[in-house]
Protein backbone atom coordinates (compact mmCIF):
# COMPACT_ATOMS: atom_id res chain seq x y z
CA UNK A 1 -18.64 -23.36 1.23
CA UNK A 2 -15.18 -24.89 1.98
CA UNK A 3 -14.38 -28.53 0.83
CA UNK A 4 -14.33 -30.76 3.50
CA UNK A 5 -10.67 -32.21 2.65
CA UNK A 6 -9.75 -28.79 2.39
CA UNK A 7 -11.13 -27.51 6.09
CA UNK A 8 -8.57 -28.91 8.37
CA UNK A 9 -5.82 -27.77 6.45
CA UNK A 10 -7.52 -24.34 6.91
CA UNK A 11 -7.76 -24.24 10.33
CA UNK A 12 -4.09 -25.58 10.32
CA UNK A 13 -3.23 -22.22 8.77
CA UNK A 14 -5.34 -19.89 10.94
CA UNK A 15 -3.85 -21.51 13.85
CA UNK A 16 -0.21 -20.97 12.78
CA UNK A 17 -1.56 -17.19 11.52
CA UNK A 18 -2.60 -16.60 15.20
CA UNK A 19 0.79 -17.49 16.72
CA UNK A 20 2.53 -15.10 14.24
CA UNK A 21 -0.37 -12.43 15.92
CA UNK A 22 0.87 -12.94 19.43
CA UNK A 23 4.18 -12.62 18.37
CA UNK A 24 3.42 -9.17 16.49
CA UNK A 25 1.26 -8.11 20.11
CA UNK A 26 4.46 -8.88 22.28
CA UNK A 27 7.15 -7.07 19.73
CA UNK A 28 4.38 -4.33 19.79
CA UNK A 29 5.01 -4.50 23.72
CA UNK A 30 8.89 -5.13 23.70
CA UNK A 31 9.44 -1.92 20.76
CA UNK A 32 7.14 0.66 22.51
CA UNK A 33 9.71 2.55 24.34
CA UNK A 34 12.03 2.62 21.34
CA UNK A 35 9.52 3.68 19.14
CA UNK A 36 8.30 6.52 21.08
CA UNK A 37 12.16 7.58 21.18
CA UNK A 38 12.71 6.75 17.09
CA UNK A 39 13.56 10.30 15.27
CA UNK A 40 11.05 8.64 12.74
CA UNK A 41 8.13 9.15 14.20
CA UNK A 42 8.05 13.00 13.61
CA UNK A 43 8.87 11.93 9.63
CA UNK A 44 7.18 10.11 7.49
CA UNK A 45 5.63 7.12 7.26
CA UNK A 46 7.17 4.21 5.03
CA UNK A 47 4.61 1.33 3.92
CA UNK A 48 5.80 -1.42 2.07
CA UNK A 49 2.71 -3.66 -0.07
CA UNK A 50 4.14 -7.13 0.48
CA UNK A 51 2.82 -10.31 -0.58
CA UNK A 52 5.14 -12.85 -2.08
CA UNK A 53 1.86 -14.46 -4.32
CA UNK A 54 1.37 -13.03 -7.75
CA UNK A 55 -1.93 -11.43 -8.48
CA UNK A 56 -3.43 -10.62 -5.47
CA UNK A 57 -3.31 -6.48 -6.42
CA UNK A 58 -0.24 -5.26 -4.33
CA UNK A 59 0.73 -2.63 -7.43
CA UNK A 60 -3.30 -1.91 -7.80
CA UNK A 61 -2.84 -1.27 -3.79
CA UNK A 62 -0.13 0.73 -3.92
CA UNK A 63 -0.99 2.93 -7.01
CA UNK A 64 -4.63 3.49 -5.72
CA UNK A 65 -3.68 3.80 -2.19
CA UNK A 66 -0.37 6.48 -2.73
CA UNK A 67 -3.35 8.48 -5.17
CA UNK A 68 -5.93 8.64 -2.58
CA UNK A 69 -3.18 9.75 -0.17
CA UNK A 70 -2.36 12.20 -2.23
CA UNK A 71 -5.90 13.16 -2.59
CA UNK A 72 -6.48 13.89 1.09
CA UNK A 73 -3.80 16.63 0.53
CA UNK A 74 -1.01 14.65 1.91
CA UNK A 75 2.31 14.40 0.44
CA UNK A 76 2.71 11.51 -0.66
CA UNK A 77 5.67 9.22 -2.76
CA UNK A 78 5.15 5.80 -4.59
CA UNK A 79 8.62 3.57 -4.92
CA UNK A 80 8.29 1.42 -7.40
CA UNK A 81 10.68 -2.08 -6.60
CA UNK A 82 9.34 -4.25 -8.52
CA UNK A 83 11.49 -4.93 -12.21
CA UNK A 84 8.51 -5.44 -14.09
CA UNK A 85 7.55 -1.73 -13.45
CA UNK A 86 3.76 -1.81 -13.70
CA UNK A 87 3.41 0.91 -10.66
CA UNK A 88 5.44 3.29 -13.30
CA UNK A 89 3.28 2.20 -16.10
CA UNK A 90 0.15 2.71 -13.88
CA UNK A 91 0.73 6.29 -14.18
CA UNK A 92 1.31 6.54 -17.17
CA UNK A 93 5.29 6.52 -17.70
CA UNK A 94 6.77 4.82 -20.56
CA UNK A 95 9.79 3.08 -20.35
CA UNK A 96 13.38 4.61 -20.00
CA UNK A 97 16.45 2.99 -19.70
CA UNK A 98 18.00 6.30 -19.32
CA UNK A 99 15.66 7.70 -16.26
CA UNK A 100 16.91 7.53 -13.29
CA UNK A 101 15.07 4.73 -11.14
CA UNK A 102 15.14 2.66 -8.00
CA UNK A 103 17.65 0.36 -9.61
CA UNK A 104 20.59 3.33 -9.34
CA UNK A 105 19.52 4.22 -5.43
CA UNK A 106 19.71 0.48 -4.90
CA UNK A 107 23.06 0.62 -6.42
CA UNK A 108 24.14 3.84 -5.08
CA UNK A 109 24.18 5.70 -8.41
CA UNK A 110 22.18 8.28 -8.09
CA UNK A 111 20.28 9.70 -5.27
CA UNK A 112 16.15 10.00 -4.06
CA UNK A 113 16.20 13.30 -5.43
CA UNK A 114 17.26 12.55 -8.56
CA UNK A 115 14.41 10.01 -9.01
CA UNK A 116 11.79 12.10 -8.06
CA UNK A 117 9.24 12.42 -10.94
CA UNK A 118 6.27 14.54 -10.48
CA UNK A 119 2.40 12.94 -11.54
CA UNK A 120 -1.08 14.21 -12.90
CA UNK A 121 -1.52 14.51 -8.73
CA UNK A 122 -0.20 17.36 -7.19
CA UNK A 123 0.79 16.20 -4.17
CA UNK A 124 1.81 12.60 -4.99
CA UNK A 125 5.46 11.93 -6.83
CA UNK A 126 7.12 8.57 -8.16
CA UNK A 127 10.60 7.09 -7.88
CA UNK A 128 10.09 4.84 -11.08
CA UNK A 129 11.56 1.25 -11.70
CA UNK A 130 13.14 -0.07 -14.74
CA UNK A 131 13.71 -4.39 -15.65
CA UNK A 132 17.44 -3.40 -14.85
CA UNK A 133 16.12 -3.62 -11.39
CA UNK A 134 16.25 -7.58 -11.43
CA UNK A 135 19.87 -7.53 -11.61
CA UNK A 136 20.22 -5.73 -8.14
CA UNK A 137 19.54 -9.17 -6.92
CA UNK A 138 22.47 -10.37 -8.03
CA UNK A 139 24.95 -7.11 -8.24
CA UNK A 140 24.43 -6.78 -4.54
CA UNK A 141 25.22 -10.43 -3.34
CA UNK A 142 28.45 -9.17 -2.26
CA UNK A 143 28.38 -5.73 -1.44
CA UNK A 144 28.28 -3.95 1.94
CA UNK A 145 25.10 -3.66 3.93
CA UNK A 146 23.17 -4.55 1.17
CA UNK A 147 19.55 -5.15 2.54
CA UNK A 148 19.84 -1.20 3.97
CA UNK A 149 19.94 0.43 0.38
CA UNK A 150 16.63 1.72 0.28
CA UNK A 151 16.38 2.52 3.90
CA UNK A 152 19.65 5.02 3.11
CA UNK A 153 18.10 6.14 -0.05
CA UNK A 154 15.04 7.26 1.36
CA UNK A 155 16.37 8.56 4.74
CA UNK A 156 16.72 12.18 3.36
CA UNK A 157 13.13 12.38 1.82
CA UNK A 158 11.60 11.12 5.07
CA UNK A 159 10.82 14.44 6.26
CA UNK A 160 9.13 15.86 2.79
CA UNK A 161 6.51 13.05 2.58
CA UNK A 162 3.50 12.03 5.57
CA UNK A 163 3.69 8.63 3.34
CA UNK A 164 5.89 6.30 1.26
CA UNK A 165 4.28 3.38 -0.25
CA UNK A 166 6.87 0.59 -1.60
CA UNK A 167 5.49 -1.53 -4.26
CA UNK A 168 7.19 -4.82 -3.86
CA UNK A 169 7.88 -7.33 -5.87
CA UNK A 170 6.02 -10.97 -5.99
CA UNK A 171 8.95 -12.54 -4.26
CA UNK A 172 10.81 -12.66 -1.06
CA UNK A 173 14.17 -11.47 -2.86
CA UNK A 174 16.73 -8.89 -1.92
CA UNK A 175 14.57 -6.71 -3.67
CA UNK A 176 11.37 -6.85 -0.74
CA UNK A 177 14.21 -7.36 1.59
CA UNK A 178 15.30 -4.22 0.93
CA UNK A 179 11.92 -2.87 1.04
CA UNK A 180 10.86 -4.13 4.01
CA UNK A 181 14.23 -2.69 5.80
CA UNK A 182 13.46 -0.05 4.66
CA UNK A 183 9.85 0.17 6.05
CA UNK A 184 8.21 0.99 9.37
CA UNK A 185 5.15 -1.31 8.71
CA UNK A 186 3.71 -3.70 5.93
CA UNK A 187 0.58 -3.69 4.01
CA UNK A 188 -0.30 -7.26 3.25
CA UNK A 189 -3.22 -7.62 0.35
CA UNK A 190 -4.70 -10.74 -0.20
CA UNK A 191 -7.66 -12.20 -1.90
CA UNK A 192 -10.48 -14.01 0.48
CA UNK A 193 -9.63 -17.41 -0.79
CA UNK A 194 -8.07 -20.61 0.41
CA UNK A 195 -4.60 -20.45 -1.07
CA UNK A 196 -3.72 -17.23 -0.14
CA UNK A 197 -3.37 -17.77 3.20
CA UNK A 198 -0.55 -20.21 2.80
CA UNK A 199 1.79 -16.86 1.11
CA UNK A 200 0.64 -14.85 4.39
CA UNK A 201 2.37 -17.45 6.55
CA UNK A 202 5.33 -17.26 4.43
CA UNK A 203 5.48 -13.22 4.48
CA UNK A 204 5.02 -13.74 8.42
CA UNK A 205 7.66 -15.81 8.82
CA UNK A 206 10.06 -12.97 6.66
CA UNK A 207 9.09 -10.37 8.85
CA UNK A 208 9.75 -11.70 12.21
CA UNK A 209 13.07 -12.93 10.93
CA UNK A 210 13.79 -9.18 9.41
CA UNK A 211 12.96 -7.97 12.94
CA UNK A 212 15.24 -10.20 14.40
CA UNK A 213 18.18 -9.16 12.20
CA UNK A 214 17.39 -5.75 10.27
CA UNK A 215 14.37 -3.58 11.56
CA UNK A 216 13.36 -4.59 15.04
CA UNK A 217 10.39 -1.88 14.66
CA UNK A 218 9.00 -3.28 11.75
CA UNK A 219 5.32 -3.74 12.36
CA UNK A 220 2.14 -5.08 10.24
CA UNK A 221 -0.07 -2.40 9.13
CA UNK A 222 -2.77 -4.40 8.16
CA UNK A 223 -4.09 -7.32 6.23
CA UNK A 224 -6.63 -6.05 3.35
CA UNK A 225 -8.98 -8.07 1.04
CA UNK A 226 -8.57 -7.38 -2.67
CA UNK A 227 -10.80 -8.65 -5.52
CA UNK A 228 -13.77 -9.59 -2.71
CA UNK A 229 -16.52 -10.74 -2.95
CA UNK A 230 -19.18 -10.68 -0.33
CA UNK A 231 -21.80 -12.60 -2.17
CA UNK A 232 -19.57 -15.89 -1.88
CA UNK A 233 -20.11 -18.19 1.08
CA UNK A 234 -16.18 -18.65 1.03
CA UNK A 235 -15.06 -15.06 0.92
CA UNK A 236 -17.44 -14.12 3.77
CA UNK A 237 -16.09 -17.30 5.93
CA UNK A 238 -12.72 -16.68 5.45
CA UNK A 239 -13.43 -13.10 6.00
CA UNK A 240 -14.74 -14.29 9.84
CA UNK A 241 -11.62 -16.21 10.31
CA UNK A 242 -9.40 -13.89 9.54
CA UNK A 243 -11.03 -11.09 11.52
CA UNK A 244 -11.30 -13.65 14.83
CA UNK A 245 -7.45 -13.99 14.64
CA UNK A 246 -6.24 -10.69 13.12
CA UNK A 247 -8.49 -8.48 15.05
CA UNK A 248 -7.45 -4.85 14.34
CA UNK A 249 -5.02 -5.74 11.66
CA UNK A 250 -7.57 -6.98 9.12
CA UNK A 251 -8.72 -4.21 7.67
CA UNK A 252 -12.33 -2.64 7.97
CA UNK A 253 -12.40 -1.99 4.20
CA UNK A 254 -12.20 -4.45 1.34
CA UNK A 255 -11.79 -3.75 -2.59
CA UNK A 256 -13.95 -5.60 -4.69
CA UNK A 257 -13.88 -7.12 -8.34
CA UNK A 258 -14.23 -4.25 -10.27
CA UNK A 259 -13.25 -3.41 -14.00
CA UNK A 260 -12.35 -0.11 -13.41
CA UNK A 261 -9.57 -0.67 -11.31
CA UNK A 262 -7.94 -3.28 -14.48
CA UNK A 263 -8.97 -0.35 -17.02
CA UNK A 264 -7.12 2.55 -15.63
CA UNK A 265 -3.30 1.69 -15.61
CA UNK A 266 -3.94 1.08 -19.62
CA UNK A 267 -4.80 4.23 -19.21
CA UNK A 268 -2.05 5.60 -17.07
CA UNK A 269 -4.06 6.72 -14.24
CA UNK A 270 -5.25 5.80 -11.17
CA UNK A 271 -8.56 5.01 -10.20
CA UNK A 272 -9.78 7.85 -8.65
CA UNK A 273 -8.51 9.74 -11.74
CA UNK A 274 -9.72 7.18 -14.23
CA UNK A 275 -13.34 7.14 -13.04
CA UNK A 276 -13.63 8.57 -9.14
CA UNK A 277 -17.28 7.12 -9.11
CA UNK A 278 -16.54 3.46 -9.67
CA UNK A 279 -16.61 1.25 -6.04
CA UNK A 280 -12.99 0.76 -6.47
CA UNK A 281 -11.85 4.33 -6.12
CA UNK A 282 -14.17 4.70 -3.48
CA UNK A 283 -12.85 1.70 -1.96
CA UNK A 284 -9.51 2.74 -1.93
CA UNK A 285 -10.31 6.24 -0.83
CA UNK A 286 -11.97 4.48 2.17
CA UNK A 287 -8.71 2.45 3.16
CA UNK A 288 -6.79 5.76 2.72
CA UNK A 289 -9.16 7.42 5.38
CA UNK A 290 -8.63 4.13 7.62
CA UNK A 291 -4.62 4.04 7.42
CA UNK A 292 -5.14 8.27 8.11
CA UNK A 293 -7.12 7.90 11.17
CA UNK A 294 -4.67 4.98 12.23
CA UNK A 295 -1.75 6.79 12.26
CA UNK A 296 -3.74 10.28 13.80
CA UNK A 297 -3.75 8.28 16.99
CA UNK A 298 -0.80 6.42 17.01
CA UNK A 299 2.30 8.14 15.54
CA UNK A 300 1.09 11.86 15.74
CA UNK A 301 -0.15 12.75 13.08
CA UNK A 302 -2.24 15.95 13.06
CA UNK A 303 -5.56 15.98 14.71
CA UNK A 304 -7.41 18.27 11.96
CA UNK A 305 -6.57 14.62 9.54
CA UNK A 306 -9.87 12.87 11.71
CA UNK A 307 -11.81 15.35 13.05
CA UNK A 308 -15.21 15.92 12.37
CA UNK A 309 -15.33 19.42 10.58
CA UNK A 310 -13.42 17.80 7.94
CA UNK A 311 -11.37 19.92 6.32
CA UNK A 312 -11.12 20.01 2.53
CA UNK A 313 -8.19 17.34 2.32
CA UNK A 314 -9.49 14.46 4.65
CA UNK A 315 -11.51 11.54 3.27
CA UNK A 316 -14.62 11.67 5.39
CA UNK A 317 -18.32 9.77 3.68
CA UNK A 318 -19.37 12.91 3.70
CA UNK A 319 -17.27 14.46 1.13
CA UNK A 320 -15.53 11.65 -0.77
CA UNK A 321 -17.90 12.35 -3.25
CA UNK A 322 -16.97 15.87 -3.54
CA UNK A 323 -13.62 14.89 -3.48
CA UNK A 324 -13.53 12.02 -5.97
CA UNK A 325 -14.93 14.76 -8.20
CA UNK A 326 -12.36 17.47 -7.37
CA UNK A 327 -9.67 14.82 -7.58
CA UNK A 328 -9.78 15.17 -11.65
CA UNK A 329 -8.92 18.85 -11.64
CA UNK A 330 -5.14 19.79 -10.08
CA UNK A 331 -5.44 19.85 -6.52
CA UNK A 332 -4.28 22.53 -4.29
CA UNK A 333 -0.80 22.75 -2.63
CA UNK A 334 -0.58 22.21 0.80
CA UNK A 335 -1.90 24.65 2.93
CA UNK A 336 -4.34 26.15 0.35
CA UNK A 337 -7.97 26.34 0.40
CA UNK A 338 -10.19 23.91 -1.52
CA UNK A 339 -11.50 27.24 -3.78
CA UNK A 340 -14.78 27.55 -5.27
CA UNK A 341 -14.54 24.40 -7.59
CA UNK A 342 -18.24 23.41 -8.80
CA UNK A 343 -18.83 20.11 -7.67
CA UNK A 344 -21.63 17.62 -8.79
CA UNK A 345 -23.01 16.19 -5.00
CA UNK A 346 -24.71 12.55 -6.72
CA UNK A 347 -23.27 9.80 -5.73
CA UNK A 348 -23.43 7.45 -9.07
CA UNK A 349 -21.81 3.80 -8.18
CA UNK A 350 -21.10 1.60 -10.50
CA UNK A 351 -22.49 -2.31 -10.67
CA UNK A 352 -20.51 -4.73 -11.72
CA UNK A 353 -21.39 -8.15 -13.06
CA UNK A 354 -20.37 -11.25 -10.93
CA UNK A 355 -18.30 -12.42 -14.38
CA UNK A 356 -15.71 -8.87 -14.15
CA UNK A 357 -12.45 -10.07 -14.92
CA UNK A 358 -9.70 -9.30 -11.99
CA UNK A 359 -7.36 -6.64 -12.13
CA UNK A 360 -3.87 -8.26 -13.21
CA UNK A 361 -1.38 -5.76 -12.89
CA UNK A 362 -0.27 -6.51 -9.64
């Protein structure tokens, strides 16, 4: 149950969160026609996980989301921005000054191609970061049309991937600036708590001001709950709230507190990869399926993504646990059938004690 002292200041926030909403309805409205003319809507679609507060899983988010993607049989690449590199890590890449990374597109040393690395997925690949990235903040101060590096950088890939996630850094820097240029929508995760709605007003507040300047199509993708809760009186209330203001943009699924999703970048995988049956895979395979179905009826993409056959690469209930068992053997390339892979049909989910400690590698 909220704190009393704390309550008002809650609704305070809500209440400046809504405004931000109507303004996001009426660019919707003003950016329509534009949109529907954009050359980017026949290429593919750039995410950006944003939040400028620390430890709310945007790398967990990106790394699980880009994976279940992938998954689905989509192509799919993961930028990693952030200089602390733990979306690299999560996948099990050491460390290499000497690999090419986002820090030389950034400063025009190499290009996207060059980057690309290929992962245990078949159909997702990484542009990997490096610490060196930190001192693009500062090498860039001066130089010429610095906050559209990325967007350049990625341009020629656009058409080889259905998604690019951007893992951003916990900071509104050049850096997420670049990013969020770069982007045609932003992921937002946050935990169902108090605080965290104060860094949403802040991101808010950075993305109307980046439409206003930089990327007048910039657009939210959604709001999702990370480390959740439902058996708190808090998470559920702030849950309400958010959904009475947000409507469509919070997000139908939530991940919970789960130990499997802090466990597998240790291990260099993903969830799904790690252990496909834990409720954080399936979690993340679930807001995969929702972001699918989102863009399958408003930027194009193919029908056969939703539709209820199902074919062997969408993330339907009905097969996600076929797939999350699949997903640990090489997946086909695009265009191939599923094959005869055995499959075990029981759906095993694991519990987790209220005490799990968070995942902190975002």
């Amino acid at each position: 149950m909220f704190l009393k002292e704390h309550f008002d200041g809650f609704l305070h926030i809500i209440h400046h969160l809504a405004q931000h909403l109507l303004i996001e309805l009426r660019c919707k409205q003003k950016y329509a026609a534009s949109a529907l003319a954009s050359p980017y809507n026949s290429m593919g679609r750039v995410i950006a996980v944003a939040n400028q507060k620390g430890g709310v899983g945007k790398t967990t988010t990106a790394i699980n989301l880009a994976a279940s993607f992938a998954a689905a049989e989509v192509n799919t690449l993961l930028v990693d921005c952030d200089p602390q590199s733990n979306a690299t890590s999560g996948l099990g890449f050491v460390k290499d000054p000497e690999r090419v990374s986002s820090y030389h597109l950034l400063m025009g040393a190499a290009s996207a191609e060059e980057a690309l690395l290929t992962t245990d997925l078949e159909q997702l690949w990484l542009i990997p970061s490096h610490k060196n990235l930190i001192g693009a903040n500062l090498e860039l101060v001066d130089a010429d049309g610095r906050e559209f590096r990325m967007r350049e950088a990625l341009a020629p890939l656009r058409d080889r991937f259905q998604f690019i996630v951007l893992d951003c850094p916990p900071a509104l820097d050049l850096l997420t600036l670049n990013a969020l240029v770069a982007a045609d929508a932003v992921l937002i995760p946050m935990q169902g708590e108090y605080f965290a709605l104060e860094g949403i007003s802040e991101l808010l507040d950075t993305i109307e001001r980046i439409r206003a300047s930089f990327n007048p199509e910039l657009g939210i993708e959604g709001v999702v709950l990370t480390m959740f809760d439902e058996r708190t009186n808090l998470a559920q209330q702030v849950m309400t709230e958010l959904k009475n203001f947000f409507d469509d943009k919070l997000c139908q699924t939530t991940v919970p507190r789960n130990i499997r999703l802090a466990e597998a970048p240790s291990h260099g995988k993903a969830a799904l990869m790690y252990d496909p049956r834990s409720k954080g895979a399936e979690s993340y395979i679930r807001l995969a399926k929702e972001i699918i179905e989102r863009q399958a009826s408003g930027f194009g993409l193919p029908a056969s993504a939703v539709t209820k056959e199902a074919p062997a690469g969408t993330l339907t209930p009905e097969n996600t646990g076929e797939r999350r068992e699949e997903s640990l053997t090489p997946l086909p390339a695009p265009g191939a059938g599923s094959g005869n892979t055995e499959r075990n049909e029981e759906t095993v989910v694991e519990e987790i004690p209220a005490a799990a400690e968070m995942d902190k590698t975002a």
